[in-house]
Structure formats: structure tokens, C-alpha cells
C-alpha atoms as a PDB file:
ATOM      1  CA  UNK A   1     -35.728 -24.103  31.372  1.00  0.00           C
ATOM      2  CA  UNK A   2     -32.964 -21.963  31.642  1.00  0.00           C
ATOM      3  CA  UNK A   3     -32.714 -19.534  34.467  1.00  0.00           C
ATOM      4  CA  UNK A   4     -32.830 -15.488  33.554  1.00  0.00           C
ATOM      5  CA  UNK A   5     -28.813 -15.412  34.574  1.00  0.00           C
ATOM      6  CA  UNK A   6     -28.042 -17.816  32.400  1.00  0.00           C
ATOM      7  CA  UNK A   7     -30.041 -16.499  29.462  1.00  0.00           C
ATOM      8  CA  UNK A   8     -27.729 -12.978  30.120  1.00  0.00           C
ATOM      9  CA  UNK A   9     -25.083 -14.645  30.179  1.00  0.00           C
ATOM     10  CA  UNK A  10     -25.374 -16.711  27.247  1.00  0.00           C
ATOM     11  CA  UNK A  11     -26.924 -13.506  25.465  1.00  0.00           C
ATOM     12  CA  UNK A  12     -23.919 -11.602  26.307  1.00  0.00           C
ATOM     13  CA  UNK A  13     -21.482 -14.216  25.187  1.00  0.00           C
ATOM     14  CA  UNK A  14     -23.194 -14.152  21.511  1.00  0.00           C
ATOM     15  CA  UNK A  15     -23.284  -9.859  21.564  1.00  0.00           C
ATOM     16  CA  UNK A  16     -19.065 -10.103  22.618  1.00  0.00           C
ATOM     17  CA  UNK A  17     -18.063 -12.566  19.619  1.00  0.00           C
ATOM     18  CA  UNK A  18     -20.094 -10.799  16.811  1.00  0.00           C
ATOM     19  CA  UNK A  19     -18.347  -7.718  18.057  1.00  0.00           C
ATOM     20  CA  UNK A  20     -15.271  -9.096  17.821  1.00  0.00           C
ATOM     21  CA  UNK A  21     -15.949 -10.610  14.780  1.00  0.00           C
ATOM     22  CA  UNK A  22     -16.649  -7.404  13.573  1.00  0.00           C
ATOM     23  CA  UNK A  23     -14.168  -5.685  14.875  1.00  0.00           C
ATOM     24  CA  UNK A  24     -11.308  -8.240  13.256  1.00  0.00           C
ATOM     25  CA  UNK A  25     -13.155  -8.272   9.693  1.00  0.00           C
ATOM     26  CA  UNK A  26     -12.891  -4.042   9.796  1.00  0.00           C
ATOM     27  CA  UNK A  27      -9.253  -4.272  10.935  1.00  0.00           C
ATOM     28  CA  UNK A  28      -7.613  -7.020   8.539  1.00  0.00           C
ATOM     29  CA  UNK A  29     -10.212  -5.461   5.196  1.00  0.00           C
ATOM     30  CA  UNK A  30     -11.931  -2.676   5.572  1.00  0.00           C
ATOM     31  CA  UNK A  31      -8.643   0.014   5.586  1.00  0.00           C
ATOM     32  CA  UNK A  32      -7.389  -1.641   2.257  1.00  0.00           C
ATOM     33  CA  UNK A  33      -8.402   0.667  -0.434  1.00  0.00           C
ATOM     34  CA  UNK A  34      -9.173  -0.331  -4.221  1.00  0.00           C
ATOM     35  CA  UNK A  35      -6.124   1.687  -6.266  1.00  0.00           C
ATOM     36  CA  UNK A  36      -6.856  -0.326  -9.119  1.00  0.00           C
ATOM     37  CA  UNK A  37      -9.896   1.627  -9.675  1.00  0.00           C
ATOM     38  CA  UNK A  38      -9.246   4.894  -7.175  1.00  0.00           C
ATOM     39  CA  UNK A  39      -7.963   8.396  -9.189  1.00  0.00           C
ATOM     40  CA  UNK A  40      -4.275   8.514  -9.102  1.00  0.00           C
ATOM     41  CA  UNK A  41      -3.512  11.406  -7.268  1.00  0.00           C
ATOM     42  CA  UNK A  42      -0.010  12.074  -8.806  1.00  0.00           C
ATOM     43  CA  UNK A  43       1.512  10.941 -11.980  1.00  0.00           C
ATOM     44  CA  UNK A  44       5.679  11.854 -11.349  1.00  0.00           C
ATOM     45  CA  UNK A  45       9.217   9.980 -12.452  1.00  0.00           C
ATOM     46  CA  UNK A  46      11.339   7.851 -10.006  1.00  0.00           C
ATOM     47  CA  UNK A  47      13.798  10.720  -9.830  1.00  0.00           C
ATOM     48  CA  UNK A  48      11.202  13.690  -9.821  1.00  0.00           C
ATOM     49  CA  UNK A  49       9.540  12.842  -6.427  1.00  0.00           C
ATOM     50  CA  UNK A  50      12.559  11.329  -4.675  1.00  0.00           C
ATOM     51  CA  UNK A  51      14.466  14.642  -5.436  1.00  0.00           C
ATOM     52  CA  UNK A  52      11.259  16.287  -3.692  1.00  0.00           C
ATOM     53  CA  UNK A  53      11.429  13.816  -0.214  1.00  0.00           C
ATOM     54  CA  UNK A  54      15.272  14.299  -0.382  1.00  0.00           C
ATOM     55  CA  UNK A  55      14.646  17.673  -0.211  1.00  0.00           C
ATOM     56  CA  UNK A  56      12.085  18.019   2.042  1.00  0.00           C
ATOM     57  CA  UNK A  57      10.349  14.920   3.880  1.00  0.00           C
ATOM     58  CA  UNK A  58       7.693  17.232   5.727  1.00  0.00           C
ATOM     59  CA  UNK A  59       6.388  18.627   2.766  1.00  0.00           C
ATOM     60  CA  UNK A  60       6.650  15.902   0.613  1.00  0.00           C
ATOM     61  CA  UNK A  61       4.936  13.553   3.424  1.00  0.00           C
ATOM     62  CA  UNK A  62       2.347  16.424   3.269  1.00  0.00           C
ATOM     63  CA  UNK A  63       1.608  16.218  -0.666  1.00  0.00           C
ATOM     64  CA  UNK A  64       2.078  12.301  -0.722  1.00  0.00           C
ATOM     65  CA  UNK A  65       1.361  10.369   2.133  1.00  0.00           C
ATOM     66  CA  UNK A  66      -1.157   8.050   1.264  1.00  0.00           C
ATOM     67  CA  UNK A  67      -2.062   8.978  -1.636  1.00  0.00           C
ATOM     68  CA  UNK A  68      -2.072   7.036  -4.948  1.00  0.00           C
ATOM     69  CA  UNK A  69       0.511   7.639  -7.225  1.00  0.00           C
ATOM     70  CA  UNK A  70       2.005   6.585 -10.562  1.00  0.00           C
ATOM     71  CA  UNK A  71       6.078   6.265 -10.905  1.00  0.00           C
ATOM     72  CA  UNK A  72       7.556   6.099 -13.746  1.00  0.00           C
ATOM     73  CA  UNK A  73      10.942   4.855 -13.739  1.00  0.00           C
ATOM     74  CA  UNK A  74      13.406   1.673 -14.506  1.00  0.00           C
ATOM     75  CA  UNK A  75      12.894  -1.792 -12.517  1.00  0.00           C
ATOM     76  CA  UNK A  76      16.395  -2.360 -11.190  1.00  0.00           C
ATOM     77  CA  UNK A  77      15.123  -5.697  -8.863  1.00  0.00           C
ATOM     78  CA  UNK A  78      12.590  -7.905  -8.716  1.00  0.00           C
ATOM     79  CA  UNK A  79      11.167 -10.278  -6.574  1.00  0.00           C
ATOM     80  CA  UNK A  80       7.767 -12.177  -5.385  1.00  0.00           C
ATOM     81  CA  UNK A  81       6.479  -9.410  -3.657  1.00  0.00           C
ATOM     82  CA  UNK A  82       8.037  -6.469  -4.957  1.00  0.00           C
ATOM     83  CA  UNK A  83       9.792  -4.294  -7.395  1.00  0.00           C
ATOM     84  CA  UNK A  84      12.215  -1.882  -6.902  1.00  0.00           C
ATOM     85  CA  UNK A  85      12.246   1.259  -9.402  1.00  0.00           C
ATOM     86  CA  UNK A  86      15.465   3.004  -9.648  1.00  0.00           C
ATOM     87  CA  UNK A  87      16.784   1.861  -6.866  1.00  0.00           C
ATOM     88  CA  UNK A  88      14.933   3.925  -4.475  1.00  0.00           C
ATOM     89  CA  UNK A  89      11.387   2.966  -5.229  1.00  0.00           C
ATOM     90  CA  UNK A  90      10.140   0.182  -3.511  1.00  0.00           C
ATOM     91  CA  UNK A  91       6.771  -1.226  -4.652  1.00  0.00           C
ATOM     92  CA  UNK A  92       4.808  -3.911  -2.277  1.00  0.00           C
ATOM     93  CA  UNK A  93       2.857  -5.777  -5.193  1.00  0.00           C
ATOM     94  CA  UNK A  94      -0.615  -7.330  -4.657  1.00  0.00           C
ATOM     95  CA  UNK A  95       0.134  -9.603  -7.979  1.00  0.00           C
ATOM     96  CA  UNK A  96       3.714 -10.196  -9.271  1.00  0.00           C
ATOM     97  CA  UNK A  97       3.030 -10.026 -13.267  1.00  0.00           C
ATOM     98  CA  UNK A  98       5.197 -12.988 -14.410  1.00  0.00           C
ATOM     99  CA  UNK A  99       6.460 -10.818 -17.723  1.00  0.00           C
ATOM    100  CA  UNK A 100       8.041  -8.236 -15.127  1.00  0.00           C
ATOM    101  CA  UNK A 101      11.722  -7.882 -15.996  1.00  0.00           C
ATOM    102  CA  UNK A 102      14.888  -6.123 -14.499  1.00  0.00           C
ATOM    103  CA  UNK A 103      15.622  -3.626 -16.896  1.00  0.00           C
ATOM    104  CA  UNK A 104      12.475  -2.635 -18.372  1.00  0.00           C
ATOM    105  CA  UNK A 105      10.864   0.664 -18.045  1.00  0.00           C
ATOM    106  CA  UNK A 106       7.564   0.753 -16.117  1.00  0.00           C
ATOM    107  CA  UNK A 107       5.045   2.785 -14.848  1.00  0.00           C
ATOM    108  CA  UNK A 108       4.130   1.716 -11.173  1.00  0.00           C
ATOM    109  CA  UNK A 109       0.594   2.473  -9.255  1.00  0.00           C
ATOM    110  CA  UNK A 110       0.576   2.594  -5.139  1.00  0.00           C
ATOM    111  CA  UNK A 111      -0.041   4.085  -2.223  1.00  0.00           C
ATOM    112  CA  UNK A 112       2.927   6.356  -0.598  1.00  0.00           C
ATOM    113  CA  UNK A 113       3.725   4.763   2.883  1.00  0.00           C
ATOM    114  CA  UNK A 114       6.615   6.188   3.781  1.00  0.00           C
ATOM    115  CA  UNK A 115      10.111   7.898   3.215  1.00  0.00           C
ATOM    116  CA  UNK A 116      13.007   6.249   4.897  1.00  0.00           C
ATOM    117  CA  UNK A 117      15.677   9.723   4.460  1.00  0.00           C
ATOM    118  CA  UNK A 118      18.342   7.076   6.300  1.00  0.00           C
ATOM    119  CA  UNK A 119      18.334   4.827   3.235  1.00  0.00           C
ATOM    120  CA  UNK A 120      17.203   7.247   0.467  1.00  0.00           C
ATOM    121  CA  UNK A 121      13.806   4.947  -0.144  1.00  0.00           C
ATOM    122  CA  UNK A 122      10.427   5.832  -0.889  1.00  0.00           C
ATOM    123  CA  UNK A 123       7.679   2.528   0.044  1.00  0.00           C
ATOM    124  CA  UNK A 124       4.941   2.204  -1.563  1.00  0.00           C
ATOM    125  CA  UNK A 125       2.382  -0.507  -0.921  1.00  0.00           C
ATOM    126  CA  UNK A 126      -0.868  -2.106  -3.007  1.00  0.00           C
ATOM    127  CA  UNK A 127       1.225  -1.462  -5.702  1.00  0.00           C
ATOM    128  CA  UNK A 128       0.520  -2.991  -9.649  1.00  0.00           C
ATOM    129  CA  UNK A 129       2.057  -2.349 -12.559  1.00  0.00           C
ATOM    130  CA  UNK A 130       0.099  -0.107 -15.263  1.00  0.00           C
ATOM    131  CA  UNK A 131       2.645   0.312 -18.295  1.00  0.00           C
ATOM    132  CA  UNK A 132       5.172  -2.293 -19.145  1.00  0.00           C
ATOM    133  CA  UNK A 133       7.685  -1.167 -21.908  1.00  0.00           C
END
């Protein structure tokens, strides 16, 4: 028989890993949002919006900050785990679509992260490609 401190103790221990458990399953999944299926919130071109965070990052950051949005634009690089529209786009992908090609003209869908004014770069992450021309 175990004694009634021991019991505690061992009841506690149980009570502190599912919590933790818990707590680690919320923060690696449950921020990630679906934008595959979420409304886009904006539909703009490449040049459009980075004309509007070149001209003013506080209201832009306002209007776009993580929010999904489309971008339409040309893929200037590509990689494993991104694309770069324009230049100044850059898209974190979820899925690298092997038919992806420098050059082409595509229609991006993510979710603004940021504005880097030092390098002239808008981020984007959870991003997929919609429309490949």
C-alpha cells in the first residue's frame, strides 16, 4: 500500500506532464492557421502593396499584418522552402510545387509577417501557390 504522500505525489507528477503536454501541443500547432481554406483578406500585385509598406510601414502593418493575402507578381528565385516574387516578396512555402519556375508569373497565398524597410522585403509565411502561368 502506498502511503497518502506518495499517492500526492505521484498524482501530482501525472497532473504536471499532461499540462505540459498540453501546453507544448498548443504552442508548436494550435497558432498555425489553415490559409488554404481561410478568406483571403487582400488580393494586391507585388508592386501595389510594397509601394504601400515603402510608404508607410505603420499603416500598412495596420491593414496587413497577419492577414492572408494573395500577390500577384513574377518569381525571380526559387528554392526548397521559398519563393521570392519580384524581388521583394518573400514567400515561406508549406509545399514547394516541383513545376515552380523562375520566371513565371504567379499568384502567391500567405500570411503577412513582417516588413523589413532596411532591405525593402515584405515576409510572408504558410505560403502556397494558387495560379501558376
Amino acid at each position: 500500500m502506498m502511503s497518502k504522500k506518495v499517492k500526492i505525489i505521484f498524482v501530482s507528477l501525472i497532473v504536471i506532464a499532461l499540462v505540459g503536454l498540453l501546453g507544448y501541443n498548443y504552442v508548436m500547432h494550435g497558432g498555425e492557421r489553415n490559409l488554404t481554406t481561410e478568406k483571403t483578406d487582400f488580393t494586391v500585385t507585388s508592386a501595389n502593396i510594397t509601394a504601400e509598406f515603402t510608404k508607410d510601414i505603420e499603416v500598412s502593418n495596420k491593414k496587413y499584418l497577419e492577414k492572408a493575402v494573395a500577390i500577384t507578381g513574377t518569381i525571380t528565385s526559387v528554392n526548397a522552402t521559398e519563393v521570392i516574387i519580384d524581388n521583394t516578396i518573400i514567400c515561406n512555402l508549406k509545399k514547394l510545387d516541383s513545376s515552380t519556375k523562375k520566371g513565371q508569373t504567379a499568384t502567391v497565398k500567405g500570411r503577412i509577417v513582417g516588413y523589413d524597410d532596411l532591405m525593402g522585403e515584405l515576409k510572408l509565411d504558410q505560403c502556397f501557390i494558387i495560379i501558376n502561368n
